[in-house]
PDB file of N, CA and C in Angstrom:
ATOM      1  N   UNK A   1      36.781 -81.521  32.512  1.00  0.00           N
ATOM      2  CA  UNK A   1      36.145 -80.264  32.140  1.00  0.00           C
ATOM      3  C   UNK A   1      35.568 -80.401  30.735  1.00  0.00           C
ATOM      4  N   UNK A   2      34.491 -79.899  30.257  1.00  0.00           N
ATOM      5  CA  UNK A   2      33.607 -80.053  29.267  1.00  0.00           C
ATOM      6  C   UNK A   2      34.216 -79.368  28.020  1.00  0.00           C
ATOM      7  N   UNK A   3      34.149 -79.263  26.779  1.00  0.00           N
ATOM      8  CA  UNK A   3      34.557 -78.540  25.938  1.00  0.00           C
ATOM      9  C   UNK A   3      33.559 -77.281  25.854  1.00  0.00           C
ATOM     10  N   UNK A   4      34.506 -76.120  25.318  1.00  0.00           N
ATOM     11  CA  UNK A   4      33.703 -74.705  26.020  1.00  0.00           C
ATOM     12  C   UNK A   4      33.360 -74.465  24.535  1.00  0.00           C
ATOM     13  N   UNK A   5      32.495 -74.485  24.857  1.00  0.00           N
ATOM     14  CA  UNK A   5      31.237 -74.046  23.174  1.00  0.00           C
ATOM     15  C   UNK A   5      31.344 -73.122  23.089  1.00  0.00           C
ATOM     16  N   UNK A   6      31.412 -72.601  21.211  1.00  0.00           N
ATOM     17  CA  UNK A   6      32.282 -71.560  20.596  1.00  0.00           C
ATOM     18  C   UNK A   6      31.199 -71.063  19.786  1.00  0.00           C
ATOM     19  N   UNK A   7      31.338 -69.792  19.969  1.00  0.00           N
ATOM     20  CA  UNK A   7      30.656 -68.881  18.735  1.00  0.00           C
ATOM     21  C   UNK A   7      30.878 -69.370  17.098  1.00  0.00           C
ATOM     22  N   UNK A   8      29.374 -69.851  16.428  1.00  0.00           N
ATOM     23  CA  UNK A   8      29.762 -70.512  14.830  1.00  0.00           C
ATOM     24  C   UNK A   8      29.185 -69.215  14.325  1.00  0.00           C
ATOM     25  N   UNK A   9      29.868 -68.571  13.627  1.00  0.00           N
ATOM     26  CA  UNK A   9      29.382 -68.176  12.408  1.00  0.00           C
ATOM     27  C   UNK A   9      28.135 -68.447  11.340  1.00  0.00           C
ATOM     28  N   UNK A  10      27.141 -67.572  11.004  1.00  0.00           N
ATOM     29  CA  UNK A  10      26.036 -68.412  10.404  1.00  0.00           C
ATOM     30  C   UNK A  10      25.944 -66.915   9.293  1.00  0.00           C
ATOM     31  N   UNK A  11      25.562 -67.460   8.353  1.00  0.00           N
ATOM     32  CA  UNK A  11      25.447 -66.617   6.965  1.00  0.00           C
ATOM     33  C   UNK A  11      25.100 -65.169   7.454  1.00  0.00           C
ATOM     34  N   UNK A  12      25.458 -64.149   6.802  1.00  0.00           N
ATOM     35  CA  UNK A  12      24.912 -62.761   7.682  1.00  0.00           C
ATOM     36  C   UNK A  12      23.628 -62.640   6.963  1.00  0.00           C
ATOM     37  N   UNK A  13      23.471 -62.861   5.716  1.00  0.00           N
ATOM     38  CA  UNK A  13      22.043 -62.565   4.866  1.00  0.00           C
ATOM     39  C   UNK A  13      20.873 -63.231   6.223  1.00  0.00           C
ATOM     40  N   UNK A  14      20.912 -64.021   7.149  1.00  0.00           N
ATOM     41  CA  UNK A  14      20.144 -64.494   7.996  1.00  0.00           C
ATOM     42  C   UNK A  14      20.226 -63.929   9.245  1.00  0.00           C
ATOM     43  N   UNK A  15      21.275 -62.630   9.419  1.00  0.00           N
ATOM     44  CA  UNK A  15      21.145 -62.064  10.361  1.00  0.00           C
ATOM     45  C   UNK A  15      19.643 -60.990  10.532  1.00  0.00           C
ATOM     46  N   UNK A  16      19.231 -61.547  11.958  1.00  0.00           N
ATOM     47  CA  UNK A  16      17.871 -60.597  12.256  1.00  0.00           C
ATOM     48  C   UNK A  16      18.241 -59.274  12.864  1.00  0.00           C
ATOM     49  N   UNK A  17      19.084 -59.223  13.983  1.00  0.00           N
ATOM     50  CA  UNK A  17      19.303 -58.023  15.369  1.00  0.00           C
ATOM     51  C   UNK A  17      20.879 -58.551  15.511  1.00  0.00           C
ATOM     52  N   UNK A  18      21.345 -57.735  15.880  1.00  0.00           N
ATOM     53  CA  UNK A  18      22.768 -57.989  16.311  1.00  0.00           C
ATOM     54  C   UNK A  18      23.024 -56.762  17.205  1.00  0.00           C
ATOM     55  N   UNK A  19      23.007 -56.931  18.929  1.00  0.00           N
ATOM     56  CA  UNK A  19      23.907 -55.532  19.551  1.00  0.00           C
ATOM     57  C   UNK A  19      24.658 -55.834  20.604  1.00  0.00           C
ATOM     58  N   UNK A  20      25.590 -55.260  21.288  1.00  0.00           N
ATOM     59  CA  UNK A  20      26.095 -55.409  22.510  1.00  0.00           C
ATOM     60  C   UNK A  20      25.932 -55.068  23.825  1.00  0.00           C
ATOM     61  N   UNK A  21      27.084 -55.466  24.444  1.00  0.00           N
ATOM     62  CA  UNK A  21      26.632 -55.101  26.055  1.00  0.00           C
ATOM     63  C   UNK A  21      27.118 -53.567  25.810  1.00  0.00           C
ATOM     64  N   UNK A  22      26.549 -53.323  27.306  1.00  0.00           N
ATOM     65  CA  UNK A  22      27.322 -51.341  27.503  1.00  0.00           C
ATOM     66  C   UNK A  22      28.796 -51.744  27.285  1.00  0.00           C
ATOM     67  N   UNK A  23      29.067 -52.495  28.174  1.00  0.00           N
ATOM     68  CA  UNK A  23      30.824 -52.657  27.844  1.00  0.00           C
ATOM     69  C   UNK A  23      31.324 -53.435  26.751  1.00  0.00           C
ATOM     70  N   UNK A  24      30.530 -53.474  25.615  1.00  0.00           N
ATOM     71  CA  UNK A  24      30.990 -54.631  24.601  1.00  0.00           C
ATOM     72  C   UNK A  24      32.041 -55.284  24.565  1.00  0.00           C
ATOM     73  N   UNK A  25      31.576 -56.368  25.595  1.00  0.00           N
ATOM     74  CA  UNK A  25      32.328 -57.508  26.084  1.00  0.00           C
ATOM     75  C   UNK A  25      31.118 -58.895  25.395  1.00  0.00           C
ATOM     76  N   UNK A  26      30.445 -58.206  25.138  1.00  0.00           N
ATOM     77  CA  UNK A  26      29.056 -59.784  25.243  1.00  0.00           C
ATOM     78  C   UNK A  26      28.560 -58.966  23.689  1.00  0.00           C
ATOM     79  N   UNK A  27      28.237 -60.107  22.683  1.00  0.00           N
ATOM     80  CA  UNK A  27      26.964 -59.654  21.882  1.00  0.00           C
ATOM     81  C   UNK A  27      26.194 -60.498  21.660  1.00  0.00           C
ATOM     82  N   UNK A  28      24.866 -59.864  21.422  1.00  0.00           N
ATOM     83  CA  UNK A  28      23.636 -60.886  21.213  1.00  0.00           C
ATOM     84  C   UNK A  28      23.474 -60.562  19.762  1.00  0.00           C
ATOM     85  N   UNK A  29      23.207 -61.869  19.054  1.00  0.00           N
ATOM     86  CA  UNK A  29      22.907 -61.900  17.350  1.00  0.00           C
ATOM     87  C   UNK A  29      21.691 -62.824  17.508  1.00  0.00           C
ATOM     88  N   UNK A  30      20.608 -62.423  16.572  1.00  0.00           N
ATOM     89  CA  UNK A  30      19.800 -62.968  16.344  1.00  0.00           C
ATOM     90  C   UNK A  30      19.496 -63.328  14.828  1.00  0.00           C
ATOM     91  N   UNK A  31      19.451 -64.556  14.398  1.00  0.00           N
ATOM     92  CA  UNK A  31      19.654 -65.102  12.851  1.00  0.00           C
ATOM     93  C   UNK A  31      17.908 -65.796  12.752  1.00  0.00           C
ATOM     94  N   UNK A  32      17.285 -65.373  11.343  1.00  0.00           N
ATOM     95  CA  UNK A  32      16.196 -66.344  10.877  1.00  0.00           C
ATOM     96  C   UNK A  32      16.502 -67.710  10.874  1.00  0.00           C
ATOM     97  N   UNK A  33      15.828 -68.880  11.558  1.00  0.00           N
ATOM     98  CA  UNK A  33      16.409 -69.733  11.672  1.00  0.00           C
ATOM     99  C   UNK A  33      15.826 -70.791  10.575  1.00  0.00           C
ATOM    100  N   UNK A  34      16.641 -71.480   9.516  1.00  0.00           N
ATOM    101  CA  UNK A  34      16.517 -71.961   8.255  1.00  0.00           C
ATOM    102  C   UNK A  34      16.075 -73.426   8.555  1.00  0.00           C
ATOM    103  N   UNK A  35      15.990 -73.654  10.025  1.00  0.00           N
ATOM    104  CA  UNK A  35      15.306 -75.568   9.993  1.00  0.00           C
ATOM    105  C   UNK A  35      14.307 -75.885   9.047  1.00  0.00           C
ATOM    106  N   UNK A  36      13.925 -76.936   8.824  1.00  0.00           N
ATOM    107  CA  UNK A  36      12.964 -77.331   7.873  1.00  0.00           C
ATOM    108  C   UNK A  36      11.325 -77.168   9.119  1.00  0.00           C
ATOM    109  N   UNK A  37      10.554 -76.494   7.808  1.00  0.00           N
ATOM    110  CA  UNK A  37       8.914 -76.428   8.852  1.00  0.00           C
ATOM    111  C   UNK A  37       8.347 -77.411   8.880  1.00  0.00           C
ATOM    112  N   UNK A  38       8.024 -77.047  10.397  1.00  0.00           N
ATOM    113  CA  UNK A  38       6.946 -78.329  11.034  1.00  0.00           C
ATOM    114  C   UNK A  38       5.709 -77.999  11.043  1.00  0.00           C
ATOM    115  N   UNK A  39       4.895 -78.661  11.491  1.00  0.00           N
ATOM    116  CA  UNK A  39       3.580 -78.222  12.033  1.00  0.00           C
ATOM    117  C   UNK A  39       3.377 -77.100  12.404  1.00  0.00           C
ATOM    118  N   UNK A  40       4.541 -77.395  13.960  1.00  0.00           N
ATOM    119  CA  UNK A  40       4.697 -76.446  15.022  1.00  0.00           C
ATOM    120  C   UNK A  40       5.029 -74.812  14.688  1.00  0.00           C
ATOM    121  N   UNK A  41       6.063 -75.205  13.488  1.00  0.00           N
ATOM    122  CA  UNK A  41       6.843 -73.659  13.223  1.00  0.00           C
ATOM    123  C   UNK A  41       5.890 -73.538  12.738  1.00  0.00           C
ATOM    124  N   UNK A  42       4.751 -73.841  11.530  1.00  0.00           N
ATOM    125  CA  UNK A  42       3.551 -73.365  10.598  1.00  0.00           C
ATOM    126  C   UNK A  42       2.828 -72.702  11.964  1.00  0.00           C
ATOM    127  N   UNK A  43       2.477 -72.722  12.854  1.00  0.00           N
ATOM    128  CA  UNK A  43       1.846 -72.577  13.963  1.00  0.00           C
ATOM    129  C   UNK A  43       2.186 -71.181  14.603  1.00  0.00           C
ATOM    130  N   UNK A  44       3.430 -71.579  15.426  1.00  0.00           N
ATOM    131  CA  UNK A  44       4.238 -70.200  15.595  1.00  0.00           C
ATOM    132  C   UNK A  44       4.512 -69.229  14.916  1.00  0.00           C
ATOM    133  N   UNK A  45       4.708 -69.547  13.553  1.00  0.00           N
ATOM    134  CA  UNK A  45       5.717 -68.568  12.664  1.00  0.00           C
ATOM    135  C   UNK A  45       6.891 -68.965  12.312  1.00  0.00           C
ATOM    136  N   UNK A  46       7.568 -67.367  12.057  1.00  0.00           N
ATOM    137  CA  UNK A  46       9.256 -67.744  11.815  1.00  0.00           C
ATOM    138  C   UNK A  46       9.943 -67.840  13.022  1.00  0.00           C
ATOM    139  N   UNK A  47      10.721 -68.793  12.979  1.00  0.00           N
ATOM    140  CA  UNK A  47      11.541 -68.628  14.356  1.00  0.00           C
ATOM    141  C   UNK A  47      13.462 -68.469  14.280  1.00  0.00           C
ATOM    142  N   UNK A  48      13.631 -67.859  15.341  1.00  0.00           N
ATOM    143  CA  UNK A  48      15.209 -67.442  15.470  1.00  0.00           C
ATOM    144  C   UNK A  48      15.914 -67.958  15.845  1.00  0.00           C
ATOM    145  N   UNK A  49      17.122 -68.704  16.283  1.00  0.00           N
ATOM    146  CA  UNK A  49      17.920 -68.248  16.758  1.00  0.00           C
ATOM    147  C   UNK A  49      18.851 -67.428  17.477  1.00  0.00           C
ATOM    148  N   UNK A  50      18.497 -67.106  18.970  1.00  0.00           N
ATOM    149  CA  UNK A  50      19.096 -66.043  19.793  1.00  0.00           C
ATOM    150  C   UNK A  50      20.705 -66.550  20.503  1.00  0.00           C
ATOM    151  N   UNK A  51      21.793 -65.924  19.870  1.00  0.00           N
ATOM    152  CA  UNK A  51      22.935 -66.403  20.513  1.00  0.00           C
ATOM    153  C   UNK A  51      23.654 -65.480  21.498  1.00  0.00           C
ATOM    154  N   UNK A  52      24.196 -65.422  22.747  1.00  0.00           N
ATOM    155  CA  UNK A  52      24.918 -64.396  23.095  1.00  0.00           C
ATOM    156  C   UNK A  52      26.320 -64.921  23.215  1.00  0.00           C
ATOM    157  N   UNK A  53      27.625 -64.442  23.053  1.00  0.00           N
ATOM    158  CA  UNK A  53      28.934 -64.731  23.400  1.00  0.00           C
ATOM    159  C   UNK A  53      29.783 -63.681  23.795  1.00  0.00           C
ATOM    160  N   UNK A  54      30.825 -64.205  23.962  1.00  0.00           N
ATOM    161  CA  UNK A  54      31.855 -63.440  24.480  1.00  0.00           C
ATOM    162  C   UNK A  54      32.598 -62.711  22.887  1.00  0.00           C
ATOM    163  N   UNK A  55      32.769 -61.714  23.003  1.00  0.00           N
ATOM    164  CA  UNK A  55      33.171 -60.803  21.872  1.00  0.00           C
ATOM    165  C   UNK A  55      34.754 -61.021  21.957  1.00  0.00           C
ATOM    166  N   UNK A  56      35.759 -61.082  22.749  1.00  0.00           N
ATOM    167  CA  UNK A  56      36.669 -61.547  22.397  1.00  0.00           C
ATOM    168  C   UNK A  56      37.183 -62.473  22.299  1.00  0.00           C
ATOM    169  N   UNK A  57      36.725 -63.692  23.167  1.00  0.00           N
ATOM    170  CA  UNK A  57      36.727 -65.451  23.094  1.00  0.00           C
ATOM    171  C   UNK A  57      36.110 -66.163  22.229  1.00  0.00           C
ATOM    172  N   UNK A  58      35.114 -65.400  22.029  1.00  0.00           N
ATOM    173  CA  UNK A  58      34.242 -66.355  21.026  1.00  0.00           C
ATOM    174  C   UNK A  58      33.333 -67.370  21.864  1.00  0.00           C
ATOM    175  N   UNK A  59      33.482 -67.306  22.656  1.00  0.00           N
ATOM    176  CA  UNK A  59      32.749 -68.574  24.055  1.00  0.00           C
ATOM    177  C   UNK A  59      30.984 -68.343  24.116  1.00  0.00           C
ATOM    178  N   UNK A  60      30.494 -68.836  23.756  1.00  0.00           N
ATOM    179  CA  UNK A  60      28.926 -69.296  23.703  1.00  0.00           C
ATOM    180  C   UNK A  60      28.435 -69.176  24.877  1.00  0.00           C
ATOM    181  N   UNK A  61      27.670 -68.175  25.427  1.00  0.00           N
ATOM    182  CA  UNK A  61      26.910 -68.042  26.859  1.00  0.00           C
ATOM    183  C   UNK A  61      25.625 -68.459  26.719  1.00  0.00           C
ATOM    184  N   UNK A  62      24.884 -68.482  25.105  1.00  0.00           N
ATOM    185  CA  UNK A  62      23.721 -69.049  25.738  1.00  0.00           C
ATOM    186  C   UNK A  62      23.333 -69.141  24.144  1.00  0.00           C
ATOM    187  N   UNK A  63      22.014 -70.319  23.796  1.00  0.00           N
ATOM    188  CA  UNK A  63      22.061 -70.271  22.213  1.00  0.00           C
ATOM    189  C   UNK A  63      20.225 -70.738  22.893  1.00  0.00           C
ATOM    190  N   UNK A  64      19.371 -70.344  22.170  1.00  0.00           N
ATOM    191  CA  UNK A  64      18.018 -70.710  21.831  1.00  0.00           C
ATOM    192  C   UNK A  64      16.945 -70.010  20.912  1.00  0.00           C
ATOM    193  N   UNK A  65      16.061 -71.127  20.506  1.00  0.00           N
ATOM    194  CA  UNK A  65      15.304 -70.475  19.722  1.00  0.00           C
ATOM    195  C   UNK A  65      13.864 -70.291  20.200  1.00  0.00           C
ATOM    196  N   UNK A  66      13.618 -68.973  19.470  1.00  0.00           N
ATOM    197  CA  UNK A  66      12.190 -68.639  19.367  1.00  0.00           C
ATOM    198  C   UNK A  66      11.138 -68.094  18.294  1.00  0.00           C
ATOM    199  N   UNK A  67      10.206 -67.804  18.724  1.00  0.00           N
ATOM    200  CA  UNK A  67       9.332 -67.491  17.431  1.00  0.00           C
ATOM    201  C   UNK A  67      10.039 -66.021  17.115  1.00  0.00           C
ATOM    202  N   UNK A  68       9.316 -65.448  16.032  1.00  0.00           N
ATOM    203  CA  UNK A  68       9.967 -63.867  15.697  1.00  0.00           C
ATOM    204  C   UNK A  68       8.652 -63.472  15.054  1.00  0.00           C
ATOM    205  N   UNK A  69       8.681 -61.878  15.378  1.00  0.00           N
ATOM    206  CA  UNK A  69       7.125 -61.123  14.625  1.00  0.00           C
ATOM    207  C   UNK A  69       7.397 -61.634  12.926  1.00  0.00           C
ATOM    208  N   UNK A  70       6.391 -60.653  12.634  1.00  0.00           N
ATOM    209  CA  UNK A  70       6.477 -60.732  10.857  1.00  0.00           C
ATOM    210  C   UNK A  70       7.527 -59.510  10.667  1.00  0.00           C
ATOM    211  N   UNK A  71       7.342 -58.479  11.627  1.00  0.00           N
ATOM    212  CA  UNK A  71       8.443 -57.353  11.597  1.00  0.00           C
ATOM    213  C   UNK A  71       9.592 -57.801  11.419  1.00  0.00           C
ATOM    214  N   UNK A  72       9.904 -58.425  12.107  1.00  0.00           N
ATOM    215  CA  UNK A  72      11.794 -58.840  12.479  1.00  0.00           C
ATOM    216  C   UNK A  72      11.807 -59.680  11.518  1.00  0.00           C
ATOM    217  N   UNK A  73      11.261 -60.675  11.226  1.00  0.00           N
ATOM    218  CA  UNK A  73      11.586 -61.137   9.680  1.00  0.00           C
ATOM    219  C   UNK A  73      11.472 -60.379   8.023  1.00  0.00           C
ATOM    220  N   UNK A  74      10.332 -59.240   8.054  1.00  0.00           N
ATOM    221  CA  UNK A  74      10.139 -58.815   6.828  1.00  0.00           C
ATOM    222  C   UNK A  74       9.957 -57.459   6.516  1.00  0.00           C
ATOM    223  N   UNK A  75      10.365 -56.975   8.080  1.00  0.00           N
ATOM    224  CA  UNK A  75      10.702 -55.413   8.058  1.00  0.00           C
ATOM    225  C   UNK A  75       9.637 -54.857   8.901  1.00  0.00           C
ATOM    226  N   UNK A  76       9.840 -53.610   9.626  1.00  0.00           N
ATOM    227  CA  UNK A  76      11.002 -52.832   9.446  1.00  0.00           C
ATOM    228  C   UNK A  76      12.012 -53.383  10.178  1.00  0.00           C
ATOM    229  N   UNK A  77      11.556 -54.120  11.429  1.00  0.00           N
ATOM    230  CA  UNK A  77      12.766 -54.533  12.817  1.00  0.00           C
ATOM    231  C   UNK A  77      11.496 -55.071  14.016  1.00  0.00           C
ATOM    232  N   UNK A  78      12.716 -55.223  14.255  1.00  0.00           N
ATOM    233  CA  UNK A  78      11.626 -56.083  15.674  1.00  0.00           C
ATOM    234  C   UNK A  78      10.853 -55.238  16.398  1.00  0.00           C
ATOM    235  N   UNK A  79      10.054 -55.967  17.390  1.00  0.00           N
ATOM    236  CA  UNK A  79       9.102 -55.117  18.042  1.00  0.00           C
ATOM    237  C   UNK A  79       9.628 -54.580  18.989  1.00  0.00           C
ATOM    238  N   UNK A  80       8.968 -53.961  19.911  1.00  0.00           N
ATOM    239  CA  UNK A  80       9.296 -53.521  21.097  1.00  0.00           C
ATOM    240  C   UNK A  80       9.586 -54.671  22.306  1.00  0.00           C
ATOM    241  N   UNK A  81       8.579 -55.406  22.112  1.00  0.00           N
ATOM    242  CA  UNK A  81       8.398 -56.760  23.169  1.00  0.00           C
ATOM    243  C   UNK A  81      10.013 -57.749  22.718  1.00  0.00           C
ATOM    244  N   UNK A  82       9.866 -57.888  21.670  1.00  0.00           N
ATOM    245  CA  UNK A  82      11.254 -58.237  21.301  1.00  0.00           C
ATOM    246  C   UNK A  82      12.607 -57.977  21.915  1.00  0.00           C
ATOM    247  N   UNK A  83      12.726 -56.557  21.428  1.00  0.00           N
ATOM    248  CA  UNK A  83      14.147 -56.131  21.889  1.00  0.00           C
ATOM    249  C   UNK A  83      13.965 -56.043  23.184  1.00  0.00           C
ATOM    250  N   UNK A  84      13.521 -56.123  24.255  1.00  0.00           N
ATOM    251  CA  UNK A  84      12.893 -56.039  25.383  1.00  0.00           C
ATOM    252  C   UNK A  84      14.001 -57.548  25.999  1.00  0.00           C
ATOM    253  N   UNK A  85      13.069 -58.683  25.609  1.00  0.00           N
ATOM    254  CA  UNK A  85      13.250 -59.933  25.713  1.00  0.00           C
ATOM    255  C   UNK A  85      14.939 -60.042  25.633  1.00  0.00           C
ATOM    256  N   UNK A  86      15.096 -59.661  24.331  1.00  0.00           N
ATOM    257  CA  UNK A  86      16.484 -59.823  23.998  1.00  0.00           C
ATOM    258  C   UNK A  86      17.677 -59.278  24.725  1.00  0.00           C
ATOM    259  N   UNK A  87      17.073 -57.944  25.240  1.00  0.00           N
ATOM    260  CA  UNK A  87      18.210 -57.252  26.093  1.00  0.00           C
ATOM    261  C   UNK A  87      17.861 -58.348  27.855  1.00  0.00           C
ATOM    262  N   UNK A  88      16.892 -58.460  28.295  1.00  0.00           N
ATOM    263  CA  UNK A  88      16.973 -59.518  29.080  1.00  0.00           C
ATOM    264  C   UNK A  88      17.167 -60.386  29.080  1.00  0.00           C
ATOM    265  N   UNK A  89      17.937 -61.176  27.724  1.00  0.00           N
ATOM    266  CA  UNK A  89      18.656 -62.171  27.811  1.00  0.00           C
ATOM    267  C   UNK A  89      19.977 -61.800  28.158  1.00  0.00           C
ATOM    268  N   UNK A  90      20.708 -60.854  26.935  1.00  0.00           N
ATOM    269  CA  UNK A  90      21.600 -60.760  27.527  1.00  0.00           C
ATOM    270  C   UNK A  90      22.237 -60.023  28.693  1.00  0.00           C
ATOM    271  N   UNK A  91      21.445 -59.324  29.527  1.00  0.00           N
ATOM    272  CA  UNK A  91      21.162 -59.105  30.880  1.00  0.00           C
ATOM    273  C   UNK A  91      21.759 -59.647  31.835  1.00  0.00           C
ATOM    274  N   UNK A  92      21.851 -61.154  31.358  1.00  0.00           N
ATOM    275  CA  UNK A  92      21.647 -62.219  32.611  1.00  0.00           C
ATOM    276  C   UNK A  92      22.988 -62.579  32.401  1.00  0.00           C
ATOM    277  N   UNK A  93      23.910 -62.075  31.189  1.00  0.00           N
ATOM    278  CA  UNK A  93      25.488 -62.393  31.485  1.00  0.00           C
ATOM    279  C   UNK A  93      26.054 -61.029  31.440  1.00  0.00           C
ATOM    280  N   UNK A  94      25.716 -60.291  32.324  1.00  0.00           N
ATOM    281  CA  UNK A  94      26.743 -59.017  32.055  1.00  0.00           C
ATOM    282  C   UNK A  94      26.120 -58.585  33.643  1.00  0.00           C
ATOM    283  N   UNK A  95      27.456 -57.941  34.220  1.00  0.00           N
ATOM    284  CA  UNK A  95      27.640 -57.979  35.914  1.00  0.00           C
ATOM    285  C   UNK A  95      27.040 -56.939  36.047  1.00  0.00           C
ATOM    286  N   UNK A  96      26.849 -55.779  35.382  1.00  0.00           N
ATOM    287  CA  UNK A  96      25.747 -54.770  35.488  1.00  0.00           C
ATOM    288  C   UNK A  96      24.019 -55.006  35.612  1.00  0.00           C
ATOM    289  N   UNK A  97      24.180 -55.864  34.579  1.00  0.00           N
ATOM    290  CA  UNK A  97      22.834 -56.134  34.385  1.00  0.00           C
ATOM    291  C   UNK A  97      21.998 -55.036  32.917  1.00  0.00           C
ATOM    292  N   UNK A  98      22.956 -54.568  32.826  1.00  0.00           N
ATOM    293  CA  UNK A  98      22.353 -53.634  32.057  1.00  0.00           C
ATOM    294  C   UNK A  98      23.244 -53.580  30.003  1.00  0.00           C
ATOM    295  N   UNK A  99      22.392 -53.679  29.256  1.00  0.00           N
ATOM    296  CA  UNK A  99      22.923 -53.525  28.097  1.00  0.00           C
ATOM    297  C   UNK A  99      23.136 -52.125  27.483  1.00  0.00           C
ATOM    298  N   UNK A 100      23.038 -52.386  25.741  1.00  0.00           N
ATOM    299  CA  UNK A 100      23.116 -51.175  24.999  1.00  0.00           C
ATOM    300  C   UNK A 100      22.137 -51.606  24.082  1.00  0.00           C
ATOM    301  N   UNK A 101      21.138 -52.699  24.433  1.00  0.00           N
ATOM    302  CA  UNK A 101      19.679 -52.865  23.543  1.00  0.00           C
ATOM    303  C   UNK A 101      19.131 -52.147  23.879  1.00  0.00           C
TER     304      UNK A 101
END
């Protein structure tokens, strides 16, 4: 059996969005993600880090990155299309199907 990948901690000053499921059992955090720029990121933009886990295990359900508006990095908050995305991520681990994004 594989080792079960764990929720890391990452600076909160780099936290973007952070919310839970309806049953806050699951949360999704979204952090500015500090890699060094490429081409690519000059291209895209800023990009995130989207993590969801288990709120009392700590167990990692899903980790990837993407681009982010200029909003969600420099105010006020993310877009609409955003939180959208985000609650359909974490969507896809909660037996309802349904969040509190």
């Amino acid at each position: 059996m594989s080792e079960q990948r764990r929720y890391e901690d990452l600076p909160p000053s780099r936290v973007i969005f952070q919310d839970t499921s309806v049953d806050e059992s699951l949360a999704l955090t979204v952090w500015l993600d500090n890699e060094p720029e490429t081409d690519l990121m000059k291209e895209l933009g800023a990009m995130g880090t989207v993590r969801v886990y288990d709120i009392q295990s700590g167990e990692l359900y899903h980790q990837e990155r993407m681009p982010l508006s200029r909003s969600a990095v420099y105010g006020p908050g993310p877009n609409d299309d955003e939180v959208e995305r985000w609650s359909n991520i974490i969507s896809l681990f909660t037996d309802e199907g349904q969040t509190g994004l």
